[in-house]
PDB file of N, CA and C in Angstrom:
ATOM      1  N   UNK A   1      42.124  47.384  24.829  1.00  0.00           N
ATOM      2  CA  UNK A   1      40.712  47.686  24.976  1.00  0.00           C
ATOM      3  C   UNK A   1      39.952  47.411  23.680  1.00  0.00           C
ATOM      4  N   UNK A   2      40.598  47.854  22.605  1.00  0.00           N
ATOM      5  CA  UNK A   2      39.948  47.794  21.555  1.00  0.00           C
ATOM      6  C   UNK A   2      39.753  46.157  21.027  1.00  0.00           C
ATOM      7  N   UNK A   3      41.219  45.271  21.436  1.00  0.00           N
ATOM      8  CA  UNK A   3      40.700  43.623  21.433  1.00  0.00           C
ATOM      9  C   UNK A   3      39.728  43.257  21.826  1.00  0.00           C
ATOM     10  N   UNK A   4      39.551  43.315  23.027  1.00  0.00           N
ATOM     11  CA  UNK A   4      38.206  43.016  23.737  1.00  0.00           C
ATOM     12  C   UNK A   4      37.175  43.431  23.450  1.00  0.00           C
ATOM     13  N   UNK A   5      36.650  44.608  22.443  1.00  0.00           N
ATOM     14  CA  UNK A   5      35.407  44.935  22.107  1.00  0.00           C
ATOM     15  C   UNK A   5      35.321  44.075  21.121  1.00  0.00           C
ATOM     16  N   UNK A   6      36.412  44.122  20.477  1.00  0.00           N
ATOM     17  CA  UNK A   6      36.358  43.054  19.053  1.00  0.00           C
ATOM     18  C   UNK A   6      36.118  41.974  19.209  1.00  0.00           C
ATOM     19  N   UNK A   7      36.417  41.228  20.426  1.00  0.00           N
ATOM     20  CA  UNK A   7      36.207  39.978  20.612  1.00  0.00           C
ATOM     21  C   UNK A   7      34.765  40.131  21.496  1.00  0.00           C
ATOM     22  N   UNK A   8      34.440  41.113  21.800  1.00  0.00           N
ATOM     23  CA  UNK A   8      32.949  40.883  22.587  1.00  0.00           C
ATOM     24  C   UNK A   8      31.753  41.100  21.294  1.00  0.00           C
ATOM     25  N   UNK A   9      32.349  42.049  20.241  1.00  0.00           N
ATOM     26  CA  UNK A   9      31.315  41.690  18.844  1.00  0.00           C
ATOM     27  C   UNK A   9      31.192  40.431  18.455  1.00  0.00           C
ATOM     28  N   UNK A  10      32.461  40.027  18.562  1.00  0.00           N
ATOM     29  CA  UNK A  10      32.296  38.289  17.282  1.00  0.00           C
ATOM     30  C   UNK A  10      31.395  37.671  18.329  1.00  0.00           C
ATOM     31  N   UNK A  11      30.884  37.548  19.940  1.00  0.00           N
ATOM     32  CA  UNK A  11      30.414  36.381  20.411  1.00  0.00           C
ATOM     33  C   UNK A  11      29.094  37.167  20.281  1.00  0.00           C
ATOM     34  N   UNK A  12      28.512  38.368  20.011  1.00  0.00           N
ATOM     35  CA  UNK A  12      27.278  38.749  20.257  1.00  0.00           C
ATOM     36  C   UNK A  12      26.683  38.354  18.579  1.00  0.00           C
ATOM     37  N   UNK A  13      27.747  38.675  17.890  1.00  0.00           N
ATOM     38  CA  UNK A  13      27.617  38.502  16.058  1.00  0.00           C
ATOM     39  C   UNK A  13      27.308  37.245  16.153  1.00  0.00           C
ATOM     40  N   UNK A  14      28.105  35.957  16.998  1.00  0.00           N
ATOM     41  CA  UNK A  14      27.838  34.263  16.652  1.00  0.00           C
ATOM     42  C   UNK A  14      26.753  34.125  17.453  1.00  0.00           C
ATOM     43  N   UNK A  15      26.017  35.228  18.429  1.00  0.00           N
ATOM     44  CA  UNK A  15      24.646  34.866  19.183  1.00  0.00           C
ATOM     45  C   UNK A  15      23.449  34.972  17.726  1.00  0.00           C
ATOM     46  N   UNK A  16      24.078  36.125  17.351  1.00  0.00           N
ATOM     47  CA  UNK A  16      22.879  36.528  16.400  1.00  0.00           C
ATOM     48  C   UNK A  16      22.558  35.332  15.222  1.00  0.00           C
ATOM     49  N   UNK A  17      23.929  34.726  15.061  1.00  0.00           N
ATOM     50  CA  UNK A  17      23.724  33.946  13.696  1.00  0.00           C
ATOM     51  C   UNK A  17      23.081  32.921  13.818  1.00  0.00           C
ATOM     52  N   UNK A  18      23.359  32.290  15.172  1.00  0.00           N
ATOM     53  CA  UNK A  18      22.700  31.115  15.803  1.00  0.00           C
ATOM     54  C   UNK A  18      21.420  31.517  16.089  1.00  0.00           C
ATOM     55  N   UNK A  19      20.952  32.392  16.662  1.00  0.00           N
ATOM     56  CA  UNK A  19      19.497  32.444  16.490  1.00  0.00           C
ATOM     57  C   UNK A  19      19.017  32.823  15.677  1.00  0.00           C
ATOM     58  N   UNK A  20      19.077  33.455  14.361  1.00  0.00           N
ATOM     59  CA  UNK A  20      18.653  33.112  13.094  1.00  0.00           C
ATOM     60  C   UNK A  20      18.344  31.876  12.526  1.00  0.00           C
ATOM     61  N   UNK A  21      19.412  31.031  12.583  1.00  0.00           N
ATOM     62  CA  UNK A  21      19.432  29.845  12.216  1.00  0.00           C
ATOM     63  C   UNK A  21      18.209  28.766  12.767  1.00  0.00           C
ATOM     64  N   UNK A  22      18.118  29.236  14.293  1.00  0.00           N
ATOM     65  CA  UNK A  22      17.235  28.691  15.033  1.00  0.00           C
ATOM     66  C   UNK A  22      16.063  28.974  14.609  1.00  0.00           C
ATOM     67  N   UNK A  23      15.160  29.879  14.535  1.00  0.00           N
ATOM     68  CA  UNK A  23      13.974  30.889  13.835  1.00  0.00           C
ATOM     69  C   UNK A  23      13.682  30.045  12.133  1.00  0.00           C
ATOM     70  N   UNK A  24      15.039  30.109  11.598  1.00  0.00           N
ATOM     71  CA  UNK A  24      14.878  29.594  10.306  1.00  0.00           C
ATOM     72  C   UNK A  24      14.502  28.060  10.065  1.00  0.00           C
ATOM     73  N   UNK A  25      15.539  27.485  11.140  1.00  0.00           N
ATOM     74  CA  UNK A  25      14.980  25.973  11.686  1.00  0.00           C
ATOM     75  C   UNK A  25      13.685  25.775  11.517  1.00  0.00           C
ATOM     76  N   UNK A  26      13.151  26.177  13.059  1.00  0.00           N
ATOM     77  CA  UNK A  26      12.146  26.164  13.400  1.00  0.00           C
ATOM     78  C   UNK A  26      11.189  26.213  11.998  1.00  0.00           C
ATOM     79  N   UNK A  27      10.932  27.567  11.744  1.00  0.00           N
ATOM     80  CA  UNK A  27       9.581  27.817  10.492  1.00  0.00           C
ATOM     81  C   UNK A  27       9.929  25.961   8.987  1.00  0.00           C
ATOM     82  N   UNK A  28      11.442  25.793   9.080  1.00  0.00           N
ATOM     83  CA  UNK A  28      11.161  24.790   8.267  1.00  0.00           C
ATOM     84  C   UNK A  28      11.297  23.517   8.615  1.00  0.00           C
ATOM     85  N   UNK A  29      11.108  23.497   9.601  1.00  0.00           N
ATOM     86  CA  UNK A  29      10.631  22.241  10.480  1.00  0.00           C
ATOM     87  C   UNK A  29       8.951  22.039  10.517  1.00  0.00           C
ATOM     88  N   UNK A  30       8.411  23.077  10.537  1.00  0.00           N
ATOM     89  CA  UNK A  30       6.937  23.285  10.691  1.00  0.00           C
ATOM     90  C   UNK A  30       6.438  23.469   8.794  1.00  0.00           C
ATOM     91  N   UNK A  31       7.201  23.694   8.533  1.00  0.00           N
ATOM     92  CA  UNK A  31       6.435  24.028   6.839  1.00  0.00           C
ATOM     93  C   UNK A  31       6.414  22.127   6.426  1.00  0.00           C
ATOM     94  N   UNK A  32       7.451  21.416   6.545  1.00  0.00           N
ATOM     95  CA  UNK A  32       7.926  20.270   6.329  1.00  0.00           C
ATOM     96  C   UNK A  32       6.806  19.619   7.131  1.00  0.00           C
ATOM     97  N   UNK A  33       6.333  19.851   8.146  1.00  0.00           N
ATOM     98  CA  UNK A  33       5.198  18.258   9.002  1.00  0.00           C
ATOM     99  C   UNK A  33       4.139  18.903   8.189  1.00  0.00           C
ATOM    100  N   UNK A  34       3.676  20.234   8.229  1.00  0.00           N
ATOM    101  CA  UNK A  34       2.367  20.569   7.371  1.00  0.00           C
ATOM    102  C   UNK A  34       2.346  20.176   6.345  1.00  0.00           C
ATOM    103  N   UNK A  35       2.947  19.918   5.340  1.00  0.00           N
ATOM    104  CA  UNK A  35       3.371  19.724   4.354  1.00  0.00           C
ATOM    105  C   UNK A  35       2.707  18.228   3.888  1.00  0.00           C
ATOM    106  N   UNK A  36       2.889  17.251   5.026  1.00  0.00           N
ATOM    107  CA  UNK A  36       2.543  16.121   4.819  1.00  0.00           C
ATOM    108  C   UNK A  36       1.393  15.552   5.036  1.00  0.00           C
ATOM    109  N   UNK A  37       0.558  15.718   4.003  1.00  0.00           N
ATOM    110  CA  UNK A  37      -1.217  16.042   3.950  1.00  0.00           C
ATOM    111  C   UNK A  37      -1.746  14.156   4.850  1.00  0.00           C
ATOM    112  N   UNK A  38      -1.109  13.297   4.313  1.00  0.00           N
ATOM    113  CA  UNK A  38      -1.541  11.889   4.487  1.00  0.00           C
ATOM    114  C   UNK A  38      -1.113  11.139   5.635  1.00  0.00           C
ATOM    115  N   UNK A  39      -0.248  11.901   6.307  1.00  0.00           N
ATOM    116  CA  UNK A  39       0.974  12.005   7.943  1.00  0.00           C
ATOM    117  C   UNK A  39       1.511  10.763   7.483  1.00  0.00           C
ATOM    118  N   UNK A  40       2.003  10.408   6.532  1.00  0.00           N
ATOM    119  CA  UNK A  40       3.212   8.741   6.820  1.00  0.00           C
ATOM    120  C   UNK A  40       4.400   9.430   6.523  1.00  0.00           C
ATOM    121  N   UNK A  41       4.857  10.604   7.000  1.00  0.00           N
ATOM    122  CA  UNK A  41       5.959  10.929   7.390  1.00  0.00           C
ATOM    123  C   UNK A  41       6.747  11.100   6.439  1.00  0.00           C
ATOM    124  N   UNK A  42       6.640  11.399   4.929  1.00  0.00           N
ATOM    125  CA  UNK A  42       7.475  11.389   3.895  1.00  0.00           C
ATOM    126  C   UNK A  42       6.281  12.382   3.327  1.00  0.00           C
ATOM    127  N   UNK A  43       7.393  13.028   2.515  1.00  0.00           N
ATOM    128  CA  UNK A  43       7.199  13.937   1.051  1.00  0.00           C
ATOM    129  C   UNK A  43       7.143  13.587  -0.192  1.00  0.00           C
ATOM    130  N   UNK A  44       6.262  13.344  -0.437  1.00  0.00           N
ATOM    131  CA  UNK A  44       6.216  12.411  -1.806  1.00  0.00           C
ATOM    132  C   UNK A  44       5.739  13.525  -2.821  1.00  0.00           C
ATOM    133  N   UNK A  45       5.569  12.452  -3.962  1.00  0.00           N
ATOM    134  CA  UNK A  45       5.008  13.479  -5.460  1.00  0.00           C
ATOM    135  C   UNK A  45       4.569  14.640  -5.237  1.00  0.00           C
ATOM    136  N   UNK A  46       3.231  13.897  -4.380  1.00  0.00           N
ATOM    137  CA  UNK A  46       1.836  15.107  -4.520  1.00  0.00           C
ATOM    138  C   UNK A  46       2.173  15.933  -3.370  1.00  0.00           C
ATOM    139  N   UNK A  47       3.377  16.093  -2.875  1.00  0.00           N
ATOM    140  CA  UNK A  47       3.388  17.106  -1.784  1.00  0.00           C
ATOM    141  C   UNK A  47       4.513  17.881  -2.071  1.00  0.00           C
ATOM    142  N   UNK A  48       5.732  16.970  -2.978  1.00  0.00           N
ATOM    143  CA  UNK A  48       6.800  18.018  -3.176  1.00  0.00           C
ATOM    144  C   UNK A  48       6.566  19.392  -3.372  1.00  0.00           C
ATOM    145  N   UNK A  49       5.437  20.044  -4.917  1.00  0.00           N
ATOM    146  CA  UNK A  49       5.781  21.291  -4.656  1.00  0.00           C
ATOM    147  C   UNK A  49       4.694  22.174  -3.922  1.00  0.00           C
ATOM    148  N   UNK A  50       3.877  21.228  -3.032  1.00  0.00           N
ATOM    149  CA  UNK A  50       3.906  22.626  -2.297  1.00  0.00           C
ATOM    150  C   UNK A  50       4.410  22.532  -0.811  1.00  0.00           C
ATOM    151  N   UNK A  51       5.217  21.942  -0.737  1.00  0.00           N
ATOM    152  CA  UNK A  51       6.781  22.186  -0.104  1.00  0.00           C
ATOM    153  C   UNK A  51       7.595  23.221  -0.383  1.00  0.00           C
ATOM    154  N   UNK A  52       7.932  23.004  -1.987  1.00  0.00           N
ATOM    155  CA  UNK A  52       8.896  24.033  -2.335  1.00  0.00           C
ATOM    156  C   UNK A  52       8.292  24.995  -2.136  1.00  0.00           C
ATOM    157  N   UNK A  53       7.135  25.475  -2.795  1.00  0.00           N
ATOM    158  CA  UNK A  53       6.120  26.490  -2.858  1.00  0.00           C
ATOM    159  C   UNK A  53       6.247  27.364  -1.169  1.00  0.00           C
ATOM    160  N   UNK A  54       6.034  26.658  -0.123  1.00  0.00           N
ATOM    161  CA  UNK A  54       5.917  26.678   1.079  1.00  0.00           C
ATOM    162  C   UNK A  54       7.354  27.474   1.644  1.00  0.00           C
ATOM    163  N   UNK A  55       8.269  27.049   1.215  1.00  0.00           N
ATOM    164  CA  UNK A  55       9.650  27.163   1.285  1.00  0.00           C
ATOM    165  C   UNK A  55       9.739  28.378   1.127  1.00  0.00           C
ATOM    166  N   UNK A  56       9.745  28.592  -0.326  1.00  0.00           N
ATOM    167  CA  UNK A  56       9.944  29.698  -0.784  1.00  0.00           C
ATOM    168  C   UNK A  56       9.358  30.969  -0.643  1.00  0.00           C
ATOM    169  N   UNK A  57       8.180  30.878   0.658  1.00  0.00           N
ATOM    170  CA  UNK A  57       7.517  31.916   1.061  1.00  0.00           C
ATOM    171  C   UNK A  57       8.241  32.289   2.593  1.00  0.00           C
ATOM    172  N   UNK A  58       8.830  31.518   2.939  1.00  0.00           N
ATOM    173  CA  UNK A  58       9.704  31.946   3.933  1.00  0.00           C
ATOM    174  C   UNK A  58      10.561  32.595   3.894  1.00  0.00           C
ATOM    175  N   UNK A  59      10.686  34.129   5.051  1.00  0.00           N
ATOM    176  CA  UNK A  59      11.807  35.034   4.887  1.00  0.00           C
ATOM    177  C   UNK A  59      12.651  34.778   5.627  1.00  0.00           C
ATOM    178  N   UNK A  60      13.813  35.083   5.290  1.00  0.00           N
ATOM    179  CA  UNK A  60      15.175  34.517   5.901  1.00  0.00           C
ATOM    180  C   UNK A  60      16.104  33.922   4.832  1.00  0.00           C
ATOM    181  N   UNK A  61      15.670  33.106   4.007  1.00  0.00           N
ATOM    182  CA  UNK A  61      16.722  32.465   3.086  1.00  0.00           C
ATOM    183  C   UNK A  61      16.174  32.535   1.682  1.00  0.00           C
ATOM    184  N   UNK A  62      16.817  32.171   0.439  1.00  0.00           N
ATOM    185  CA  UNK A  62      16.111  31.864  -0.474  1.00  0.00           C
ATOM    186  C   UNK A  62      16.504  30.433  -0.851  1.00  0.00           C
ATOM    187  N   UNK A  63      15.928  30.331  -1.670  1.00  0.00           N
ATOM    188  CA  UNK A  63      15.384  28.706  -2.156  1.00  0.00           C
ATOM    189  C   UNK A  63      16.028  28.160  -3.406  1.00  0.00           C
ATOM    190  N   UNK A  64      17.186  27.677  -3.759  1.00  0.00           N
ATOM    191  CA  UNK A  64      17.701  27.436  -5.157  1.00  0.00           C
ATOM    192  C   UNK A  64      16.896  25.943  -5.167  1.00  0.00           C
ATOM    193  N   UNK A  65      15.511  26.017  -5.922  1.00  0.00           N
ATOM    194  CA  UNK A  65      14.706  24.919  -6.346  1.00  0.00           C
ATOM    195  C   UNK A  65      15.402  23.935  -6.800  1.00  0.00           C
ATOM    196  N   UNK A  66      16.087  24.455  -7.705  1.00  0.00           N
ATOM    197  CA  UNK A  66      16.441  23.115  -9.250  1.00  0.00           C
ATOM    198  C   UNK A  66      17.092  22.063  -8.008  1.00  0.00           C
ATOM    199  N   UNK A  67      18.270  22.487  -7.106  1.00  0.00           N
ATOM    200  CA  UNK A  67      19.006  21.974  -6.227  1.00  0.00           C
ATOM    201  C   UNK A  67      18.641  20.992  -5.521  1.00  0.00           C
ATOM    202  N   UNK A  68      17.021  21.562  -4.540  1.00  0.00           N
ATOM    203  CA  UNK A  68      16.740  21.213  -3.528  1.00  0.00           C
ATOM    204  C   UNK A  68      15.743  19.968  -4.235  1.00  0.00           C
ATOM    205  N   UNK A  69      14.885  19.947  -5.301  1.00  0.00           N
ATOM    206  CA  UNK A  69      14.103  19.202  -6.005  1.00  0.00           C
ATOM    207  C   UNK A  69      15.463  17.807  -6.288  1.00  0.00           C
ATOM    208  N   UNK A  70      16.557  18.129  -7.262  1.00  0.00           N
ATOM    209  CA  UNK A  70      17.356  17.267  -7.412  1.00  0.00           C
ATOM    210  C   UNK A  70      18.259  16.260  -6.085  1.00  0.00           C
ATOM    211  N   UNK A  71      18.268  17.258  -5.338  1.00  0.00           N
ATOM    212  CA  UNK A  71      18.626  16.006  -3.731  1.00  0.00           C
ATOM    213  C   UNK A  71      17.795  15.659  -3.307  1.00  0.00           C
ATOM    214  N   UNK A  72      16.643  16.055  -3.431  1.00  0.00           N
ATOM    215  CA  UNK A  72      15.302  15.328  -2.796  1.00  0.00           C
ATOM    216  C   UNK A  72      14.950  14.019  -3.685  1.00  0.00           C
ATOM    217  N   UNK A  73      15.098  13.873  -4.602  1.00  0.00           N
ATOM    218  CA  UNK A  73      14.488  12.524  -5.769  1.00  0.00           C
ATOM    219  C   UNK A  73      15.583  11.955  -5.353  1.00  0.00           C
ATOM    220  N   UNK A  74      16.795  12.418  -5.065  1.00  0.00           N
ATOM    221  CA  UNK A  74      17.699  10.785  -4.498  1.00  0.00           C
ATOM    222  C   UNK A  74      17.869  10.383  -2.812  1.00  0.00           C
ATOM    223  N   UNK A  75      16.447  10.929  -2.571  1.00  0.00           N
ATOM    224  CA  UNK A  75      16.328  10.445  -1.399  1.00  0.00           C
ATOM    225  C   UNK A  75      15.170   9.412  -1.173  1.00  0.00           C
ATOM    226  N   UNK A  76      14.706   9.000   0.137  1.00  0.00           N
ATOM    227  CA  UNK A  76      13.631   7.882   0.292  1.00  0.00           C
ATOM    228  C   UNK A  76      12.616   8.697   0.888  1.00  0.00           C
ATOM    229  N   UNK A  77      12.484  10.307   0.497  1.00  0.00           N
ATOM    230  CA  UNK A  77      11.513  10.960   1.196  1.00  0.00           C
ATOM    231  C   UNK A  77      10.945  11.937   2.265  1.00  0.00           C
ATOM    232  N   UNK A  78      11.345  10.577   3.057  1.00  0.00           N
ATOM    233  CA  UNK A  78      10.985  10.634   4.702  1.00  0.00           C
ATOM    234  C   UNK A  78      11.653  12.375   5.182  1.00  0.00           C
ATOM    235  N   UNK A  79      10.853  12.274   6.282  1.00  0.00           N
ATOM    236  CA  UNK A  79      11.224  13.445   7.189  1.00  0.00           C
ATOM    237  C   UNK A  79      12.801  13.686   7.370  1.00  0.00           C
ATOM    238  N   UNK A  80      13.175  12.378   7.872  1.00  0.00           N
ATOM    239  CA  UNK A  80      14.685  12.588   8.047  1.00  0.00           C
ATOM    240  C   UNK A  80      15.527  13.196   6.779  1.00  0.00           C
ATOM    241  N   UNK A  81      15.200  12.277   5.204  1.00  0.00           N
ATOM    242  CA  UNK A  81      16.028  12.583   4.605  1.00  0.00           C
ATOM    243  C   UNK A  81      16.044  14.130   4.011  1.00  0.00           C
ATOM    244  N   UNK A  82      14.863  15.127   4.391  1.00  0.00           N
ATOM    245  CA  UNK A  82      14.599  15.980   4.043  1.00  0.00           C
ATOM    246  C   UNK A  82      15.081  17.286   4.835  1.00  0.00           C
ATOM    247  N   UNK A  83      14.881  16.705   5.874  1.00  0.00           N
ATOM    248  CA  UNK A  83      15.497  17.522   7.094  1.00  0.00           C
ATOM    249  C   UNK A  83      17.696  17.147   7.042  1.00  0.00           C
ATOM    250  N   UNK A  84      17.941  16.214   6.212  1.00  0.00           N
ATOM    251  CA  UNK A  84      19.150  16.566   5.903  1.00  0.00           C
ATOM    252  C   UNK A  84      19.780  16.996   5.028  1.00  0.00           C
ATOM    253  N   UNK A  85      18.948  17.555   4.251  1.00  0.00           N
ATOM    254  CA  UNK A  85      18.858  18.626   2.588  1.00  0.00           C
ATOM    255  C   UNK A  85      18.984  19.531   3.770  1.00  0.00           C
ATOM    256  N   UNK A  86      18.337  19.924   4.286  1.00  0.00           N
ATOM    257  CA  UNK A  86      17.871  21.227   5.229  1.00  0.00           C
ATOM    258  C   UNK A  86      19.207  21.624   6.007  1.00  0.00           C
ATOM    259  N   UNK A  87      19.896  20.929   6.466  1.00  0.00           N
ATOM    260  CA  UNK A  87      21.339  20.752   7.316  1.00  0.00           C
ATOM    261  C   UNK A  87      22.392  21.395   6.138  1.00  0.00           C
ATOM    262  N   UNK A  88      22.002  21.863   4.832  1.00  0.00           N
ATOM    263  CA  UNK A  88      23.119  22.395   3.997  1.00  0.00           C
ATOM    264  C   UNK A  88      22.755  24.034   4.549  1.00  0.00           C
ATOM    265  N   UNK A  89      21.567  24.035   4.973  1.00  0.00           N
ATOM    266  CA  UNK A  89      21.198  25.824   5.493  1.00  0.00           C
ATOM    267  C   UNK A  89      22.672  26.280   6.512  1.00  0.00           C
ATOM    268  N   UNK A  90      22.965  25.095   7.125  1.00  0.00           N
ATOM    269  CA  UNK A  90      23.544  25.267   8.304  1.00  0.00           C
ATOM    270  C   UNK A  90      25.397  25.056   8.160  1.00  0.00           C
ATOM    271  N   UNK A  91      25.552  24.184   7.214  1.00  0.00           N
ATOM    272  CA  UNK A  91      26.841  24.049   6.944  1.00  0.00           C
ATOM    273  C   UNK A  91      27.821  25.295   6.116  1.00  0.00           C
ATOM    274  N   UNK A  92      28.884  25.209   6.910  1.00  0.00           N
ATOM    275  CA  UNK A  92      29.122  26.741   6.219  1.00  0.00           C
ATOM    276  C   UNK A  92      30.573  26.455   5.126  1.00  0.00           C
ATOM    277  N   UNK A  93      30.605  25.212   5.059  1.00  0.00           N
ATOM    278  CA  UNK A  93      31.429  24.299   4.468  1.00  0.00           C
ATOM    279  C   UNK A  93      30.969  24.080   2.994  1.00  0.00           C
ATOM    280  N   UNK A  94      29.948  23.861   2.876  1.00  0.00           N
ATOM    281  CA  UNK A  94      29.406  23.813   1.329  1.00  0.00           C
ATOM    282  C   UNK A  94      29.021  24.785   0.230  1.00  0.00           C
ATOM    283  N   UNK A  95      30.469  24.494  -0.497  1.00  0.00           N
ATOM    284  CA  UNK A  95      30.334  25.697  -1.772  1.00  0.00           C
ATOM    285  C   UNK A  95      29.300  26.462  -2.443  1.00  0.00           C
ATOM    286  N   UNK A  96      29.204  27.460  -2.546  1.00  0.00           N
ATOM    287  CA  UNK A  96      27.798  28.103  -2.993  1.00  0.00           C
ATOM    288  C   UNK A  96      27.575  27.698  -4.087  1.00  0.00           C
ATOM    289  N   UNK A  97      28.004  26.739  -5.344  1.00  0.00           N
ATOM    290  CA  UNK A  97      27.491  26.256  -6.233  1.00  0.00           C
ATOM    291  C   UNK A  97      26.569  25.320  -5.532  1.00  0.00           C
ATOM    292  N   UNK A  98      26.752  24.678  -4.409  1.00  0.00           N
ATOM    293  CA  UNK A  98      26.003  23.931  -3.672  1.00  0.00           C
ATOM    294  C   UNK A  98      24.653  24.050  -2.727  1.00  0.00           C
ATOM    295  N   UNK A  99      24.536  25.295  -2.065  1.00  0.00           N
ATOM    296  CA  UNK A  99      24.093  25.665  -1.732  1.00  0.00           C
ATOM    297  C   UNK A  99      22.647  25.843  -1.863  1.00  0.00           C
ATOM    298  N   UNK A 100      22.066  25.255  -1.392  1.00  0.00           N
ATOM    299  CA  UNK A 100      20.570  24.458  -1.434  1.00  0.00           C
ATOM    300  C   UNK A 100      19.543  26.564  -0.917  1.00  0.00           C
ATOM    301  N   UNK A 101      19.918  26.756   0.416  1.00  0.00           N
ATOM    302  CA  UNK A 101      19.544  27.774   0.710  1.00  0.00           C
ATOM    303  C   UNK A 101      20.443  28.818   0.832  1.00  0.00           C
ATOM    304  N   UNK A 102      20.196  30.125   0.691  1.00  0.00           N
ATOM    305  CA  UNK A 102      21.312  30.886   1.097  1.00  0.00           C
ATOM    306  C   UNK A 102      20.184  32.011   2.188  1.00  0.00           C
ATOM    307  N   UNK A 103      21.057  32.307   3.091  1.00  0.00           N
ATOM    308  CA  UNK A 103      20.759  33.320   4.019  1.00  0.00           C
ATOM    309  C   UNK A 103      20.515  34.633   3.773  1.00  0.00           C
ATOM    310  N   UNK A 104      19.320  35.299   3.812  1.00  0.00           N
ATOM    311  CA  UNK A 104      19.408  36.737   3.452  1.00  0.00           C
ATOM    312  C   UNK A 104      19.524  37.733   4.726  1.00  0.00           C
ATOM    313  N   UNK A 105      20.920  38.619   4.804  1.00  0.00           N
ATOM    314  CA  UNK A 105      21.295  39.550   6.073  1.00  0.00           C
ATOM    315  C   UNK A 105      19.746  40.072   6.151  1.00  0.00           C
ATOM    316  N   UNK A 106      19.370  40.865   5.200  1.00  0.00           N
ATOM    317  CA  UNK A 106      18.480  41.280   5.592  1.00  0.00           C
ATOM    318  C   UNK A 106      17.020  41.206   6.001  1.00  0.00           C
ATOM    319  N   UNK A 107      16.853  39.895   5.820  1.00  0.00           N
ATOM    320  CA  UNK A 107      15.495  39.203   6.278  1.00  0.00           C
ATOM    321  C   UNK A 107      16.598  38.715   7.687  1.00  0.00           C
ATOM    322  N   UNK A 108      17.896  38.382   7.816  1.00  0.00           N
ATOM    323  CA  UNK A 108      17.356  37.604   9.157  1.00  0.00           C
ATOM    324  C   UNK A 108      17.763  38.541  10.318  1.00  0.00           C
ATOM    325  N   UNK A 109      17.890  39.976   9.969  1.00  0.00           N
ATOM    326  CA  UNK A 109      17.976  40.737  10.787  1.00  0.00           C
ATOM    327  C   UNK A 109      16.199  41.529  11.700  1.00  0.00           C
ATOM    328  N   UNK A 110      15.561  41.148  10.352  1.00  0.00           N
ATOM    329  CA  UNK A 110      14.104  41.475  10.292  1.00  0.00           C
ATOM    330  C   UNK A 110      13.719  39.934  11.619  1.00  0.00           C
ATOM    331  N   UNK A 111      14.264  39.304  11.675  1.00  0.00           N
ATOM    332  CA  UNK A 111      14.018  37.937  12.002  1.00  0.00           C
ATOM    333  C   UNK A 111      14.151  38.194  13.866  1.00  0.00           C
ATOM    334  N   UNK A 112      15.315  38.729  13.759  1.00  0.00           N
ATOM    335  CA  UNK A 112      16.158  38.894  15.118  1.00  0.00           C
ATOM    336  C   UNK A 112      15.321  40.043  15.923  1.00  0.00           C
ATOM    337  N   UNK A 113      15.318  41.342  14.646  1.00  0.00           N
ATOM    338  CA  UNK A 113      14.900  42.533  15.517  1.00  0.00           C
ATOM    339  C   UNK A 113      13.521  42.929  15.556  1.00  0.00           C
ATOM    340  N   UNK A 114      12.535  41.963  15.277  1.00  0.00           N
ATOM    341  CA  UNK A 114      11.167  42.485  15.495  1.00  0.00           C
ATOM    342  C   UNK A 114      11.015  43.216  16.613  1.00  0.00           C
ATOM    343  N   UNK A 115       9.964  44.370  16.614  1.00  0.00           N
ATOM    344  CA  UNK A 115       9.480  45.134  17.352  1.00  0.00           C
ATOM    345  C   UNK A 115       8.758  44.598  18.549  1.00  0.00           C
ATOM    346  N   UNK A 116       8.062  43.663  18.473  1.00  0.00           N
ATOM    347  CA  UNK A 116       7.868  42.822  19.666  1.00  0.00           C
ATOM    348  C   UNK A 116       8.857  42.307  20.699  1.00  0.00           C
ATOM    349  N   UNK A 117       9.855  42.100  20.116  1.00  0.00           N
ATOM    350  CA  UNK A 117      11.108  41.522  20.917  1.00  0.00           C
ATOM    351  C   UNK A 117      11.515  42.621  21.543  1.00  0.00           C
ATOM    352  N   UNK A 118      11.885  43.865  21.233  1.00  0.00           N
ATOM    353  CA  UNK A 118      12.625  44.864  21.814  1.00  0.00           C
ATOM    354  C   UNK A 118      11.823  44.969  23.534  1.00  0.00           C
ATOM    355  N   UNK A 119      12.740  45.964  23.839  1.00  0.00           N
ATOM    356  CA  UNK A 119      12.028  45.623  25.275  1.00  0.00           C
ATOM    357  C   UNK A 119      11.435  47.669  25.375  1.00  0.00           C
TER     358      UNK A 119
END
């Protein structure tokens, strides 16, 4: 009996993480198109920091700048290559010296359990 609760936490625990992730997506998917004042689809100079700026007002993760600034200049910009900086949020494979964003429990519980959502 007690397996089975354990194993019915881990799939409600991997619901929760995934929709965090999703929520977190989302807001930096939308900070990233706003972001791009001139719409040709890239992040350039005059938009990088208030990208970062933008970023870093989002709850849920924090923002290791130096990181995310340094993989961004060896990229070509664009939406795509930015949105695959963004794909280190998600990999759970990449060493935390690496680690572009890190997840905060307690913002993404704030994330999950708003008062609106409850029923």
């Amino acid at each position: 009996m007690l397996e089975k609760q354990l194993e019915e936490f881990k799939k409600i625990q991997e619901k929760i993480e995934a929709n965090v992730e999703t929520k977190v997506i989302q807001n930096l998917i939308s900070v990233i198109t706003t972001t791009d004042k001139d719409g040709d689809y890239e992040v350039d100079e005059n938009e990088i920091s208030q990208l970062v700026d933008r970023l870093n007002a989002i709850e849920g993760f924090t923002l290791n700048e130096k990181l995310f600034r340094q993989k961004w200049k060896k990229t070509d910009h664009s939406f795509g290559a930015v949105l695959e900086i963004v794909q280190n949020l998600m990999d759970a494979n990449v060493p935390e010296k690496e680690n572009i964003f890190k997840m905060s429990m307690k913002m993404s519980q704030r994330l999950i359990f708003k008062k609106e959502d409850s029923p």
